[in-house]
C-alpha atoms as a PDB file:
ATOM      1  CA  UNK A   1     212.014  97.285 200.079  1.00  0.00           C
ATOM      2  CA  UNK A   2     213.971  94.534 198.375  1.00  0.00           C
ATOM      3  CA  UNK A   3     216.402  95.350 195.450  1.00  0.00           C
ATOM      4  CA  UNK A   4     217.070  92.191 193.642  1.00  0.00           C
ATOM      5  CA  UNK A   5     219.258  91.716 190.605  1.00  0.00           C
ATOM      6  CA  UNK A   6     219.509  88.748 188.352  1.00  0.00           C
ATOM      7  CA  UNK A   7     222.888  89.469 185.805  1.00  0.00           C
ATOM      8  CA  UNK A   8     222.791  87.608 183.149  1.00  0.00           C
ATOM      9  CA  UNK A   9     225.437  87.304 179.941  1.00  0.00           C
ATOM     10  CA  UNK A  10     223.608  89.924 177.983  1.00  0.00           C
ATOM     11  CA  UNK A  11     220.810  92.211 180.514  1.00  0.00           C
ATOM     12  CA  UNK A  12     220.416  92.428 183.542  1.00  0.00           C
ATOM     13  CA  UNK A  13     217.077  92.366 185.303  1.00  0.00           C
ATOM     14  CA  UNK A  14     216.259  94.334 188.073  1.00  0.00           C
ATOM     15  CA  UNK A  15     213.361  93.758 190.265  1.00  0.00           C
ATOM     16  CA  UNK A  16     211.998  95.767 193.706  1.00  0.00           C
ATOM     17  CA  UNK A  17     209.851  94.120 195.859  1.00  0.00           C
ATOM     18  CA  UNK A  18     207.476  95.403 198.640  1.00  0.00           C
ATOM     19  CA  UNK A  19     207.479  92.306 201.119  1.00  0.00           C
ATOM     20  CA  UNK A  20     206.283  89.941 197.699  1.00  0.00           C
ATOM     21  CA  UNK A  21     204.803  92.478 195.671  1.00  0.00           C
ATOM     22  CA  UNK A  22     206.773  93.279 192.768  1.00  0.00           C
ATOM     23  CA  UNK A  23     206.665  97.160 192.593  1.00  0.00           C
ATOM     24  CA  UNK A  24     208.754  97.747 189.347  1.00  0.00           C
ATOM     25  CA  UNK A  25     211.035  96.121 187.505  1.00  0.00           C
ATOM     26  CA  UNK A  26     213.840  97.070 184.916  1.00  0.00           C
ATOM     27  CA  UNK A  27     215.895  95.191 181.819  1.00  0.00           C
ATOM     28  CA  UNK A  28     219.584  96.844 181.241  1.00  0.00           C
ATOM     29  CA  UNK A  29     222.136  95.502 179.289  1.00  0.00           C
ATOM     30  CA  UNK A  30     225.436  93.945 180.954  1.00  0.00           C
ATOM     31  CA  UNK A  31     228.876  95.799 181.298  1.00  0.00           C
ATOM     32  CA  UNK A  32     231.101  93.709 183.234  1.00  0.00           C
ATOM     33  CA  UNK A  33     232.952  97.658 182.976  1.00  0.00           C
ATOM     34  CA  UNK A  34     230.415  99.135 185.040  1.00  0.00           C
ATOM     35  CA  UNK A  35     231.298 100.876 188.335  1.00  0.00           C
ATOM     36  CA  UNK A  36     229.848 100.634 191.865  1.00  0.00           C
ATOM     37  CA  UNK A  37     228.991 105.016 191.377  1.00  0.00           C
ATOM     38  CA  UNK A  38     227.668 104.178 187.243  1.00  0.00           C
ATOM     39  CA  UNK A  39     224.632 101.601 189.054  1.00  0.00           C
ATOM     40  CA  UNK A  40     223.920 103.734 191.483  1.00  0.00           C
ATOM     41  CA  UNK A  41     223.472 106.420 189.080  1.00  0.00           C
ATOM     42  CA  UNK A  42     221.301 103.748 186.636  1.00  0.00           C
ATOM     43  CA  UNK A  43     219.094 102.787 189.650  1.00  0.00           C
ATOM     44  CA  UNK A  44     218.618 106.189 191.173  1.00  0.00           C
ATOM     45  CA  UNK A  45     217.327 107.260 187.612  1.00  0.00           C
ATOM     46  CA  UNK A  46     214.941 104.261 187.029  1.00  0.00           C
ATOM     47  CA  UNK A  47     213.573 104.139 190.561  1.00  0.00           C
ATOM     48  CA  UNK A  48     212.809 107.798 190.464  1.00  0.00           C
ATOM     49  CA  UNK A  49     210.345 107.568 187.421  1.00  0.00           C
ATOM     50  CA  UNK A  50     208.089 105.620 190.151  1.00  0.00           C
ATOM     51  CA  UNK A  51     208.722 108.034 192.921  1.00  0.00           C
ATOM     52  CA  UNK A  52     211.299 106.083 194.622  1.00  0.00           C
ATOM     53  CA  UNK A  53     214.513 106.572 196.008  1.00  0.00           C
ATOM     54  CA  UNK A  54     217.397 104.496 196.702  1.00  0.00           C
ATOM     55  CA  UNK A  55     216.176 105.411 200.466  1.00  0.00           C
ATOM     56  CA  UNK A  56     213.615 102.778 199.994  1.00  0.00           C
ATOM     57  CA  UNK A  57     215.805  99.592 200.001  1.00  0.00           C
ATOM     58  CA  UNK A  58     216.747  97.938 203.006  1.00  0.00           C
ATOM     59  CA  UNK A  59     217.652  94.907 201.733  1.00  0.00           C
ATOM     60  CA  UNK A  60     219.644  93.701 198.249  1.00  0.00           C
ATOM     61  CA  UNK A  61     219.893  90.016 196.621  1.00  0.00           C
ATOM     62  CA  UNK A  62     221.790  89.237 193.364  1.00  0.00           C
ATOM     63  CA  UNK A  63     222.630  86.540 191.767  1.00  0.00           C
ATOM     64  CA  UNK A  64     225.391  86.807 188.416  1.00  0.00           C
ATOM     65  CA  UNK A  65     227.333  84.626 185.863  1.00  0.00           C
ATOM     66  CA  UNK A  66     229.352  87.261 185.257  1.00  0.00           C
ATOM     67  CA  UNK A  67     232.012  87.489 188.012  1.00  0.00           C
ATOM     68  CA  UNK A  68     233.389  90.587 187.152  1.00  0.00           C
ATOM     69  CA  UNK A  69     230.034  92.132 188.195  1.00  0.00           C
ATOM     70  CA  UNK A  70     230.220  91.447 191.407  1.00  0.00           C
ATOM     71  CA  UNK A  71     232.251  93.011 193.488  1.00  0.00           C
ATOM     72  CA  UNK A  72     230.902  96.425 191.735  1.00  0.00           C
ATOM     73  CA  UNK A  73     227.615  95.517 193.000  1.00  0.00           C
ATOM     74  CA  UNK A  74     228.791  94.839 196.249  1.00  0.00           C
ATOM     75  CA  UNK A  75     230.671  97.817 196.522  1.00  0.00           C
ATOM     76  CA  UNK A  76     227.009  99.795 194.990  1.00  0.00           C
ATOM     77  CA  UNK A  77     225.314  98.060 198.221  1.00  0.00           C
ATOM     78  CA  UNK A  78     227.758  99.455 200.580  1.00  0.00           C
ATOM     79  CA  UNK A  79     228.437 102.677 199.214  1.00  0.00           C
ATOM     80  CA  UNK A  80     224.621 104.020 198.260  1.00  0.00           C
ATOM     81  CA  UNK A  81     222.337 101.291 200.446  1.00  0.00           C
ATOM     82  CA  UNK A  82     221.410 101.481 204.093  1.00  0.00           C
ATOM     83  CA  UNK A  83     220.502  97.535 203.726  1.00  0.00           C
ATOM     84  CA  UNK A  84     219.931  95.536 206.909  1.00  0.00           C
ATOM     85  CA  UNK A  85     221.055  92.547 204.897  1.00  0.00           C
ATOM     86  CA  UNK A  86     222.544  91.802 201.355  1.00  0.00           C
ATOM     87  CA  UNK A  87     222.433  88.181 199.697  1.00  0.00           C
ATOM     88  CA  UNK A  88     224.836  87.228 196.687  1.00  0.00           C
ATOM     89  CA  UNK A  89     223.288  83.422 195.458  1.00  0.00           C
ATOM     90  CA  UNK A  90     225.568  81.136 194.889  1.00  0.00           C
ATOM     91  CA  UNK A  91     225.860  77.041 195.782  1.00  0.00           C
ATOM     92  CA  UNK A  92     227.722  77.696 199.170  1.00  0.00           C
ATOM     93  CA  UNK A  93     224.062  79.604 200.125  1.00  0.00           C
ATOM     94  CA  UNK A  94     221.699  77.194 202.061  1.00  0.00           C
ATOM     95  CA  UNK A  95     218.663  77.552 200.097  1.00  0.00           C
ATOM     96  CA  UNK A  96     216.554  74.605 201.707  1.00  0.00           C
ATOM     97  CA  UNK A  97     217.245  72.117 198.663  1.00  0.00           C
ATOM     98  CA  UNK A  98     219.661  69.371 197.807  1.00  0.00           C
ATOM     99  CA  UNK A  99     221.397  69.988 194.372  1.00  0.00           C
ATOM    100  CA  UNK A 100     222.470  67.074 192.458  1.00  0.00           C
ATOM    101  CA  UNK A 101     225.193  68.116 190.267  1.00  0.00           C
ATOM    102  CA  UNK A 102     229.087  67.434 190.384  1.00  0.00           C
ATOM    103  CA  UNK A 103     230.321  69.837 191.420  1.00  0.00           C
ATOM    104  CA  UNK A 104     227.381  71.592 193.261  1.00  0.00           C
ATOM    105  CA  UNK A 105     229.424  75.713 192.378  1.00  0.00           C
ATOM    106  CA  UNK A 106     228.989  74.345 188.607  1.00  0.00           C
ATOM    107  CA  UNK A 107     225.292  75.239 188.510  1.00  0.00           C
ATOM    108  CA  UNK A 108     224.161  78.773 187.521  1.00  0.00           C
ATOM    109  CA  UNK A 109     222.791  81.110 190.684  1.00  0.00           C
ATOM    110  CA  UNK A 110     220.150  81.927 187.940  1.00  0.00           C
ATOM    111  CA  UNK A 111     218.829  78.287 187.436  1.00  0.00           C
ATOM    112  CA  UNK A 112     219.021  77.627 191.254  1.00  0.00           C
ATOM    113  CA  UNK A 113     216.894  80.603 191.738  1.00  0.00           C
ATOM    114  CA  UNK A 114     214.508  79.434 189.028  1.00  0.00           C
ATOM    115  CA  UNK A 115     214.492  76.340 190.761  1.00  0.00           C
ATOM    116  CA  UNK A 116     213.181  77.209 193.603  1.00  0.00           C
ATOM    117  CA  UNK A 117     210.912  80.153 192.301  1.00  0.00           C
ATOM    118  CA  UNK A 118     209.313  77.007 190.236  1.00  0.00           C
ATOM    119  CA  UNK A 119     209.080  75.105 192.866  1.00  0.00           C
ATOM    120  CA  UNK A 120     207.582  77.734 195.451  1.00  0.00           C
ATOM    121  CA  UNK A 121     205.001  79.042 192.822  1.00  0.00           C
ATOM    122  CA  UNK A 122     204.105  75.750 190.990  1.00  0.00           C
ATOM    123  CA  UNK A 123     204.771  72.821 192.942  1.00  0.00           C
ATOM    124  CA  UNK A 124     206.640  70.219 191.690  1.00  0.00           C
ATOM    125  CA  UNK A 125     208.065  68.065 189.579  1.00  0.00           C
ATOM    126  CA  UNK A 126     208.961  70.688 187.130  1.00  0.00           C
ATOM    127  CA  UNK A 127     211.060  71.282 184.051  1.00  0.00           C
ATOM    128  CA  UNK A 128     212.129  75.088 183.516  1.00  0.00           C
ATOM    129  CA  UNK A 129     213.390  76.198 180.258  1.00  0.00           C
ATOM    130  CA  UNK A 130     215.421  79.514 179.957  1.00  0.00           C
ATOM    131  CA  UNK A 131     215.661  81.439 176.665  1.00  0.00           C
ATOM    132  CA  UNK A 132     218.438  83.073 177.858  1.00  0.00           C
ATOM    133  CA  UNK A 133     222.037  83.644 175.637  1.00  0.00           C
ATOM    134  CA  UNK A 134     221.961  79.680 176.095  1.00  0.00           C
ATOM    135  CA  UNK A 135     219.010  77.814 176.527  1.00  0.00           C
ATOM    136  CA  UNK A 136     218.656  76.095 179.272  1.00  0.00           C
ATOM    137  CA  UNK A 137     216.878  73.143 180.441  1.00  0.00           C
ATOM    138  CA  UNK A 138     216.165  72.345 184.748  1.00  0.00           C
ATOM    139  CA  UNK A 139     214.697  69.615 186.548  1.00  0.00           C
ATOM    140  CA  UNK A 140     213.011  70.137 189.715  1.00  0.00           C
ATOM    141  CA  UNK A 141     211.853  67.127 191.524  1.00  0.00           C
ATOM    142  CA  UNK A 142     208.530  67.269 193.403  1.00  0.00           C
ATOM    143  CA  UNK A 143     210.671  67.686 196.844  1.00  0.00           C
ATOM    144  CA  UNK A 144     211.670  71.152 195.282  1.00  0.00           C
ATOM    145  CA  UNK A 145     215.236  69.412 194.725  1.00  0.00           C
ATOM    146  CA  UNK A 146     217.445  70.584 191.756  1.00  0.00           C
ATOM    147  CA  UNK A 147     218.262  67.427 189.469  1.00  0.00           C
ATOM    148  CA  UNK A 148     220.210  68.850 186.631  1.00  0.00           C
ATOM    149  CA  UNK A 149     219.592  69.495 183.616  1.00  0.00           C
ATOM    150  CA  UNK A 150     220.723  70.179 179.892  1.00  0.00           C
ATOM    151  CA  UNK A 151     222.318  73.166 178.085  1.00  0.00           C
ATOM    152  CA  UNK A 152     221.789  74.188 174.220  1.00  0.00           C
ATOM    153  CA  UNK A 153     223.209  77.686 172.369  1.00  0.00           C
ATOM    154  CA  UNK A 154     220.734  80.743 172.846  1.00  0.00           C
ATOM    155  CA  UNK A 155     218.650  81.099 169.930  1.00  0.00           C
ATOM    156  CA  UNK A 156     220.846  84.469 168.979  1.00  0.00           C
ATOM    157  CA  UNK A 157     224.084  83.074 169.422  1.00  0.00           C
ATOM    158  CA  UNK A 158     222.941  80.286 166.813  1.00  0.00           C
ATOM    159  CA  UNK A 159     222.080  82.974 164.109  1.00  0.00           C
ATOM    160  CA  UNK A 160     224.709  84.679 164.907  1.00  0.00           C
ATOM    161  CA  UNK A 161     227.299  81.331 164.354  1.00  0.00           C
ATOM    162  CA  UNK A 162     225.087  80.738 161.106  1.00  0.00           C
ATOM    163  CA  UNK A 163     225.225  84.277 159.479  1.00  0.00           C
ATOM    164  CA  UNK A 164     228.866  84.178 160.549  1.00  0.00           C
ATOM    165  CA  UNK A 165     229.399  81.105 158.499  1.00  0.00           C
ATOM    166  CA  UNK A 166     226.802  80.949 155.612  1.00  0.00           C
ATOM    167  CA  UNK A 167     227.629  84.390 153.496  1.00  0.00           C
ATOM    168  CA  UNK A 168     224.137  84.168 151.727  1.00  0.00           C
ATOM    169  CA  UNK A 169     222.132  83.832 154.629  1.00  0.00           C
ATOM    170  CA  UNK A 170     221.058  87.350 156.212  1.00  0.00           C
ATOM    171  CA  UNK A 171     219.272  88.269 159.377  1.00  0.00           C
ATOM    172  CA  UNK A 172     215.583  87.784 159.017  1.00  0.00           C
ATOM    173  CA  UNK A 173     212.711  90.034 161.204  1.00  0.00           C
ATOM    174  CA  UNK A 174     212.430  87.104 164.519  1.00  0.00           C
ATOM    175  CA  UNK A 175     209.072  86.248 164.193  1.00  0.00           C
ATOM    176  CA  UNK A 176     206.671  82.854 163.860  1.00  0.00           C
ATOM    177  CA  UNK A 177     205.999  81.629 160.168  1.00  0.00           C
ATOM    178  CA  UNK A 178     202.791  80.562 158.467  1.00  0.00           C
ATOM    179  CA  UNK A 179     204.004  77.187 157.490  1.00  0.00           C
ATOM    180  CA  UNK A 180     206.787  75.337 158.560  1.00  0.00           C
ATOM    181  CA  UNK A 181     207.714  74.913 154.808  1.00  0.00           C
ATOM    182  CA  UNK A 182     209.432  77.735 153.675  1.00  0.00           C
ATOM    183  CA  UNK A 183     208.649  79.146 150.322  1.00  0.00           C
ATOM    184  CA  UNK A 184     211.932  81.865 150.360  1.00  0.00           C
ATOM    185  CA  UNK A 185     215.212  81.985 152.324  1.00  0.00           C
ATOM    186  CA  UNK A 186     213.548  84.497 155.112  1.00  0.00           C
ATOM    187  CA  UNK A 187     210.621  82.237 155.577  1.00  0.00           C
ATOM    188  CA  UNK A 188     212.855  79.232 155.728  1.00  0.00           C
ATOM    189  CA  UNK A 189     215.004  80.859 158.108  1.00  0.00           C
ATOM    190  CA  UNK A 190     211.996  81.852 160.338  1.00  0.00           C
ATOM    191  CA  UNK A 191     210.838  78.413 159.898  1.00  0.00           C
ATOM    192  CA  UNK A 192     213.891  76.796 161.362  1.00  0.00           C
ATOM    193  CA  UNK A 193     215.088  79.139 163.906  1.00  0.00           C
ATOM    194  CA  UNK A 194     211.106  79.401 166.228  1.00  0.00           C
ATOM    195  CA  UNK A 195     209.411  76.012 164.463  1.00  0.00           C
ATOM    196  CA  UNK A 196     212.756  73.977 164.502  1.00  0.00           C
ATOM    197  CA  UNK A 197     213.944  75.398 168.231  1.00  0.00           C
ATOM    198  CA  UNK A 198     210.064  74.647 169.567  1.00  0.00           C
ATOM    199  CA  UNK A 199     210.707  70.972 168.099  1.00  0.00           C
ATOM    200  CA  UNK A 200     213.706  70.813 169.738  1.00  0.00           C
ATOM    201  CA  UNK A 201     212.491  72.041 173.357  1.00  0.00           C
ATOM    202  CA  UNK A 202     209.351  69.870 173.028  1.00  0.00           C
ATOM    203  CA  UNK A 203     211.549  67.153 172.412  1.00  0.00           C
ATOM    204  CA  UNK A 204     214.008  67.783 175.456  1.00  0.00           C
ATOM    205  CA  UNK A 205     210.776  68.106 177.487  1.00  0.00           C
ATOM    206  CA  UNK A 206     209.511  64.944 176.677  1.00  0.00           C
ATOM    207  CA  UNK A 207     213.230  63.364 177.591  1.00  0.00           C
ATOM    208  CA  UNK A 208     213.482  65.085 180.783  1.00  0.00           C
ATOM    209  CA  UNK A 209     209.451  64.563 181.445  1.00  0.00           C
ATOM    210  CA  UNK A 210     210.045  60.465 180.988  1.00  0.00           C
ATOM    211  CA  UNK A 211     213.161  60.747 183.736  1.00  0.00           C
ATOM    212  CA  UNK A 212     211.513  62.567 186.596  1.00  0.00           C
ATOM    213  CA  UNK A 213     208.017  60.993 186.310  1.00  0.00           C
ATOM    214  CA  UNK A 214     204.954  62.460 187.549  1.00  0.00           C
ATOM    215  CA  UNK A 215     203.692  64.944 185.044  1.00  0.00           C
ATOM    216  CA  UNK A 216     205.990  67.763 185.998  1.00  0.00           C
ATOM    217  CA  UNK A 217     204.457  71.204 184.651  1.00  0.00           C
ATOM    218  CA  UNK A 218     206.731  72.885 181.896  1.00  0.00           C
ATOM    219  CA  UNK A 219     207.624  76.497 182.823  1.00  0.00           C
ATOM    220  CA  UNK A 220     209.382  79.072 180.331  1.00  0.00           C
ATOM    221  CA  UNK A 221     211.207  82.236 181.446  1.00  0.00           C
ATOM    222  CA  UNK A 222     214.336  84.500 179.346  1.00  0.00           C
ATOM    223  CA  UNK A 223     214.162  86.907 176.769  1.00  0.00           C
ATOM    224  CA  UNK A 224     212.555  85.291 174.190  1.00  0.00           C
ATOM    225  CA  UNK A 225     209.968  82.753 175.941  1.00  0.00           C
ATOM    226  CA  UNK A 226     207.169  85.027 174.831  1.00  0.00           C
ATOM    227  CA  UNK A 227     207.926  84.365 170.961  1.00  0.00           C
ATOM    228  CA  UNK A 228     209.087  80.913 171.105  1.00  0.00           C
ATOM    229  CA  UNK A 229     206.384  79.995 173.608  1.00  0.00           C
ATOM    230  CA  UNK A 230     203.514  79.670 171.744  1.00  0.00           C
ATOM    231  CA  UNK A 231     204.614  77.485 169.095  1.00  0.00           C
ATOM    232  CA  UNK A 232     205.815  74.580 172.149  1.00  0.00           C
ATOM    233  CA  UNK A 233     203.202  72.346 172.656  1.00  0.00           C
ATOM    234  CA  UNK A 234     204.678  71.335 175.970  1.00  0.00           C
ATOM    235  CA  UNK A 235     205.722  74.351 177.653  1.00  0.00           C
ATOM    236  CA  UNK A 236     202.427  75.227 179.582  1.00  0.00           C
ATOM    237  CA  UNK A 237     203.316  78.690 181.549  1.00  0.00           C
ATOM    238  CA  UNK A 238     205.532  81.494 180.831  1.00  0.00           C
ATOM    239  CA  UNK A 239     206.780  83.309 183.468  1.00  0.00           C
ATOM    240  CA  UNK A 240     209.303  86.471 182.773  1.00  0.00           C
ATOM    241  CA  UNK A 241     209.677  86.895 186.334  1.00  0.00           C
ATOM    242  CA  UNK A 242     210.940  84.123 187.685  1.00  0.00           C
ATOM    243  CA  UNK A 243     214.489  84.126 187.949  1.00  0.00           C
ATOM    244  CA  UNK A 244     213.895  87.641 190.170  1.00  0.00           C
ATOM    245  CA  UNK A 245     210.797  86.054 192.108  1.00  0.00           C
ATOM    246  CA  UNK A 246     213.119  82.547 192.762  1.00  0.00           C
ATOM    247  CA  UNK A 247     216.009  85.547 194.595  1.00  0.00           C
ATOM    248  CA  UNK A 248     212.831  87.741 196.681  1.00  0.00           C
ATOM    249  CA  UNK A 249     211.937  83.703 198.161  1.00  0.00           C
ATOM    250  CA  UNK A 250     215.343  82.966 198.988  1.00  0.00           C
ATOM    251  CA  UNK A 251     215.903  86.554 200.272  1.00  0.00           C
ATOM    252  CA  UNK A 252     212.655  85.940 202.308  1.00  0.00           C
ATOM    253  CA  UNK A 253     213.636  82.532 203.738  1.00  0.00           C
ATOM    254  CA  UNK A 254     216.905  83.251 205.000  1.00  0.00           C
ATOM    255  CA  UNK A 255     215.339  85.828 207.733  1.00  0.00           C
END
């Protein structure tokens, strides 16, 4: 089986794969801290709910944008894995596609991994957008190449900078409002943050959409796709496992 880790700022997401079936998958938070001896002790625990055993994987791919990460997970692979093969994403990794971006190393191993999960499930042109601690915007060109693409605050981190800042404001229950006109501070809050962030993603769409031609499809992945989602009227799929289906492809392909 494949064990295949996607680190992210704030959780990780782990994902083990039976050829391309997704068997289980897991959401932990990041500690850059964390030893190689702590994740095997975290994975042994959460495969063994499903009657698995670090004894199943024989192969590992990761990708991170936390550096410090790493090397612990390396050193987890080679201290608790019997894997036949280990992959760590990055630019340097032949992945089949041409990335246009200067420098190439500056792009995220999540969004190339989105890219070409998009891409291999979807078809292409595509725009992803990530709801991740930033958002993040991708465009895939109907040859499965990576374009570029645009990056905005995460949805939290902008509450967090306005809470921070604004002494009267206080944190509000995330959730989609009735009207987009606010009749109290919460609902004008709510009102902003999903109604005023779906305006602005429907927006960047429709930017990105006019530069790549071809009516690419609109794909949403990240924490919070599922609650922003809904109120886009561009964003046409959402898909929570992409980012770890993009690594099991690449993992596949470089057999």
């Amino acid at each position: 089986m494949l064990l295949a880790f996607d680190v992210g700022n704030t959780n990780i997401s782990i994902g083990l794969y039976n050829e391309a079936d997704l068997v289980a998958s897991w959401r932990v938070s990041t500690d850059p801290s964390r030893t190689e001896d702590e994740y095997a002790v975290l994975v042994h625990s959460l495969m063994a709910k499903p009657g698995l055993s670090l004894d199943d994987v024989n192969g590992f791919c990761m990708c991170s944008v936390v550096p410090a990460t790493i090397r612990p997970l390396k050193l987890f692979v080679e201290k608790h894995l019997s894997v036949k093969k280990t992959i760590v994403l990055g630019s340097d990794l032949d992945i089949g596609i041409t990335i246009h971006y200067d420098p190439p190393s500056d792009v995220g191993p999540d969004r190339l991994a989105n890219a070409i999960a998009a891409h291999g499930k979807y078809g292409g042109p595509a725009v992803i957008v990530d709801f991740g601690t930033a958002t993040t915007f991708d465009a895939i060109a109907e040859n499965g190449d990576y374009l570029g693409g645009a990056i905005i605050p995460g949805i939290e981190i902008s509450l967090q900078a306005l809470f921070t800042r604004a002494a009267r404001l206080q944190r509000v229950e995330f959730f989609p409002p009735e009207h987009a006109i606010g009749k109290s501070t919460a609902e004008s809050l709510r009102s902003g943050v999903m109604l005023g962030i779906a305006s602005q993603v429907d927006g960047m769409v429709a930017r990105f959409s006019a530069e790549i031609g071809g009516n690419p499809k609109v794909i949403a992945t990240g924490g919070l796709a599922d609650a922003v989602a809904p109120q886009c009227k561009t964003i046409e799929v959402v898909d929570q496992m992409l980012t770890l289906d993009g690594l099991r492809i690449i993992f596949d392909g470089s057999r």
